[in-house]
N, C-alpha and C. Protein backbone atom coordinates (compact mmCIF):
# COMPACT_ATOMS: atom_id res chain seq x y z
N UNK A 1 0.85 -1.18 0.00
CA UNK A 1 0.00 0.00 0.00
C UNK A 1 0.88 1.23 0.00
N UNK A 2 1.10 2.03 -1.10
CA UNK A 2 1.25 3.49 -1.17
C UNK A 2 0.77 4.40 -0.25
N UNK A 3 1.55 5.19 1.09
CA UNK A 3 0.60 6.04 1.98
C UNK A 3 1.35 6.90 1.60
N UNK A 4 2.27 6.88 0.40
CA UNK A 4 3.14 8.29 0.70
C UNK A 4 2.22 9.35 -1.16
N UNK A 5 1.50 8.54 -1.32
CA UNK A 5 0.98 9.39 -2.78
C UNK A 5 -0.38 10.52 -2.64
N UNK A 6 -0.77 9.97 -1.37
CA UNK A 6 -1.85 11.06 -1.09
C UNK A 6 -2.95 10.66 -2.24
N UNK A 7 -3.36 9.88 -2.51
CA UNK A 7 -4.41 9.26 -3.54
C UNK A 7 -5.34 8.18 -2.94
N UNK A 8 -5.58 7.74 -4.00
CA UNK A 8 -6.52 6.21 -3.00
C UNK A 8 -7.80 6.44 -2.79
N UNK A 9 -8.31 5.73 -2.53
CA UNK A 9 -10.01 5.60 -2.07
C UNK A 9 -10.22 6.89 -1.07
N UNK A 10 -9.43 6.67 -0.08
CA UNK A 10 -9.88 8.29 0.69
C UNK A 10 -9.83 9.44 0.27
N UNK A 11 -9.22 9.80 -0.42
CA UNK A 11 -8.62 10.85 -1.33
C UNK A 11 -9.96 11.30 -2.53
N UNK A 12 -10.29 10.26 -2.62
CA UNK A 12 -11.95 10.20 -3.90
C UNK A 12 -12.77 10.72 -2.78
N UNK A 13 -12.77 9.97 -1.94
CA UNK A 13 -14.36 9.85 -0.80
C UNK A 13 -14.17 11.18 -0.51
N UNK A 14 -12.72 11.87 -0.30
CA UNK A 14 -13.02 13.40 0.58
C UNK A 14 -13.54 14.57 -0.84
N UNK A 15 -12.84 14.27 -2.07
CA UNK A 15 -13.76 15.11 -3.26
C UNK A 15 -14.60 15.00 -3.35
N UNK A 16 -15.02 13.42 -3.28
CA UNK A 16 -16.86 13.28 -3.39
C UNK A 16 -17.73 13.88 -2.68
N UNK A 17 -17.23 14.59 -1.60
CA UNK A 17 -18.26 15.36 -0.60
C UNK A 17 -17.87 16.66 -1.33
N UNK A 18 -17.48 17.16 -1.96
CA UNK A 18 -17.40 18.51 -2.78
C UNK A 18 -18.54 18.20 -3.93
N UNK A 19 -18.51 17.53 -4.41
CA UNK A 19 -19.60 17.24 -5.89
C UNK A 19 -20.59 16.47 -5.42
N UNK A 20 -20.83 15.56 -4.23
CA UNK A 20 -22.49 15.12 -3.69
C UNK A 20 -22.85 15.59 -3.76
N UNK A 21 -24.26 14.93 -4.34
CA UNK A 21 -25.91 16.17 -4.10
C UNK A 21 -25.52 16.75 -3.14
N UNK A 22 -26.46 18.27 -2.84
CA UNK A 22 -26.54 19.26 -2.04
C UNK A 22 -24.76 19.59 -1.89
N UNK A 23 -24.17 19.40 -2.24
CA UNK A 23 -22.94 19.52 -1.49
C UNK A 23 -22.52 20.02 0.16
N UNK A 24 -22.49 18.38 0.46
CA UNK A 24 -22.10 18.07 2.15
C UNK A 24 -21.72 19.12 2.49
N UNK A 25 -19.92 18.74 1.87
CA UNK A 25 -19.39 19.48 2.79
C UNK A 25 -19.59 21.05 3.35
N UNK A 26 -20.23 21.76 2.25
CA UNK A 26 -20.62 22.97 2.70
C UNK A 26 -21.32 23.30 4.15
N UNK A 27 -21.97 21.77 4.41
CA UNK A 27 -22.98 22.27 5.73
C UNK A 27 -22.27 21.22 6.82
N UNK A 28 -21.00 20.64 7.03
CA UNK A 28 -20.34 20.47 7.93
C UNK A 28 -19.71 21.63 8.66
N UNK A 29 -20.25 22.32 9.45
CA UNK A 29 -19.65 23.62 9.96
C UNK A 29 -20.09 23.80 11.31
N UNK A 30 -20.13 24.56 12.35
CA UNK A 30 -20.26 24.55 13.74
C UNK A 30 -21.34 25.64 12.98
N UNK A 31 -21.08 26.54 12.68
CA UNK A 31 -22.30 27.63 12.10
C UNK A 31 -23.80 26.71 11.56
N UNK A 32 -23.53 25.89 10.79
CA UNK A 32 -24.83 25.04 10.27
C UNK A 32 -25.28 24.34 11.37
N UNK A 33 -24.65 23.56 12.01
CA UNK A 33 -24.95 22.94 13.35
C UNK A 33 -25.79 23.64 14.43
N UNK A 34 -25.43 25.09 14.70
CA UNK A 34 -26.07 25.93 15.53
C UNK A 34 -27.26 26.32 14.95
N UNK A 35 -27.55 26.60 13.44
CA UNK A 35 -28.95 27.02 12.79
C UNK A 35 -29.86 25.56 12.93
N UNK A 36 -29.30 24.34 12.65
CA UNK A 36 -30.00 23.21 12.56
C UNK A 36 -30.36 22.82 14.76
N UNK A 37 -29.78 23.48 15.17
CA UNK A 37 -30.36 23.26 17.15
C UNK A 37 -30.97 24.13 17.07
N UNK A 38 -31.21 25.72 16.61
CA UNK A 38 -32.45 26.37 17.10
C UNK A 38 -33.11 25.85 15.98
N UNK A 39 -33.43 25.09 14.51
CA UNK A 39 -34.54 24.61 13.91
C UNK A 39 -35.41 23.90 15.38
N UNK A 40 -34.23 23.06 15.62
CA UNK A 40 -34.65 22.03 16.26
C UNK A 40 -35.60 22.74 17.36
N UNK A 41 -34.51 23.97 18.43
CA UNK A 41 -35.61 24.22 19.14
C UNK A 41 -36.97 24.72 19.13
N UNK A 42 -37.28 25.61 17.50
CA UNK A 42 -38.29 25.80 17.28
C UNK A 42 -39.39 25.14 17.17
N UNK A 43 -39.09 23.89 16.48
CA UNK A 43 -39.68 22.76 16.18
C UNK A 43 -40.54 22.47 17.02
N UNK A 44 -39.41 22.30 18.77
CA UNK A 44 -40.14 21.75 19.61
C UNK A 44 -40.81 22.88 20.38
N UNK A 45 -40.97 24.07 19.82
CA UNK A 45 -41.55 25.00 20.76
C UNK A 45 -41.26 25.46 21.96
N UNK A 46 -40.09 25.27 22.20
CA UNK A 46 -39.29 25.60 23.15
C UNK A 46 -38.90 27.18 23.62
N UNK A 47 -39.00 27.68 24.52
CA UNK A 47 -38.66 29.46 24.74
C UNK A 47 -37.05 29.51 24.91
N UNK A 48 -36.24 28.36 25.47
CA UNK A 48 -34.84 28.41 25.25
C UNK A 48 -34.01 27.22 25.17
N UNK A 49 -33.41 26.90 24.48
CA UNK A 49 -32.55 25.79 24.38
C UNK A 49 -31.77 24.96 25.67
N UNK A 50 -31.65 24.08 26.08
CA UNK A 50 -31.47 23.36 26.79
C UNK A 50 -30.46 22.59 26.29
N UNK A 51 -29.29 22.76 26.47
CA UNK A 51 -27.64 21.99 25.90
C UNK A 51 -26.21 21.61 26.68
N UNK A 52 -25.96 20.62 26.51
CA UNK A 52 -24.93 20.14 26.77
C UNK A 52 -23.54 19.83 25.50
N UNK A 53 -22.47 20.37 25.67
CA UNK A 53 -21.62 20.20 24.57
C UNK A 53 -20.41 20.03 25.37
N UNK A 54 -19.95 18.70 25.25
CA UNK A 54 -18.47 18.04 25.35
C UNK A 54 -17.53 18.26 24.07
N UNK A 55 -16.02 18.44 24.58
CA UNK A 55 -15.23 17.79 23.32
C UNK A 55 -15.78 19.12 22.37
N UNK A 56 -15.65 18.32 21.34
CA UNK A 56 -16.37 19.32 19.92
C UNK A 56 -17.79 20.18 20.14
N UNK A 57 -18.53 19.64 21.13
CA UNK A 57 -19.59 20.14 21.32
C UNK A 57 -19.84 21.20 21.82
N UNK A 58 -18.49 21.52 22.44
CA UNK A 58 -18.44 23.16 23.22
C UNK A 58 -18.39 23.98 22.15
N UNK A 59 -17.96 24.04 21.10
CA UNK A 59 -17.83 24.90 20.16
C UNK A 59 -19.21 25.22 19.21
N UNK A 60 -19.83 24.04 18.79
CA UNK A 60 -21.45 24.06 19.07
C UNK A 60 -22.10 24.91 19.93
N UNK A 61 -22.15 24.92 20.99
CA UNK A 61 -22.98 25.55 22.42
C UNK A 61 -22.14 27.21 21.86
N UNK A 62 -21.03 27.12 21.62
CA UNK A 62 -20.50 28.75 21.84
C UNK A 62 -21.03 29.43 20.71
N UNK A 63 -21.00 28.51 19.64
CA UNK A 63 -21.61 29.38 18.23
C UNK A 63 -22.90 29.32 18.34
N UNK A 64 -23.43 28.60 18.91
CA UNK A 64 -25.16 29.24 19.10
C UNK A 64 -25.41 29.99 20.04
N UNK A 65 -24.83 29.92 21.13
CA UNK A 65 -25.11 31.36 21.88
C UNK A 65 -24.34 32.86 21.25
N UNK A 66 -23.70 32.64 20.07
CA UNK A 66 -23.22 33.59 19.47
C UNK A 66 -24.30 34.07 18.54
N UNK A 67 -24.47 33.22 17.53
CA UNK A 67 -26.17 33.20 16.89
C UNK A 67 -27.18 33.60 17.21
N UNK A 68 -27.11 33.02 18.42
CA UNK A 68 -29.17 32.83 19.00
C UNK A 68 -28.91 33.73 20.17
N UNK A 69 -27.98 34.72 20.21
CA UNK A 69 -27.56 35.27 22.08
C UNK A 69 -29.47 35.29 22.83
N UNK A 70 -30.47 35.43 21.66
CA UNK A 70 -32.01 35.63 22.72
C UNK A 70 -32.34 34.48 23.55
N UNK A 71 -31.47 33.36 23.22
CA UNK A 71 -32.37 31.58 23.22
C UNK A 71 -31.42 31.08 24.23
């Protein structure tokens, strides 16, 4: 196995999220994440969000209270 060519099946799979329908990767972002938790809280009719964020998830919680500072 070649690891030094930077090619290969992973190398496809990470372009392929550039040219997938909708194009993914655009909405892998802590910003999309925070619009898709207040969908969510709207959804549920909620007056303020209720969250826990570990790890990666703190950065989540910080960009939606950056977003949503009312919620």
């Amino acid at each position: 196995m070649d690891r030094g060519s930077g090619g290969g099946p992973n190398k496809r799979y990470g372009e392929s999220c550039h040219t997938a329908p909708a194009s993914l990767i655009n909405h892998l972002d802590a910003a999309s994440d925070a619009r898709d938790m207040e969908a969510l809280r709207q959804a549920l009719g909620e007056e303020k969000l209720n969250y826990y964020g570990a790890s990666y998830g703190t950065l989540r919680g910080q960009t939606y209270a950056t977003l949503f500072p009312q919620h």
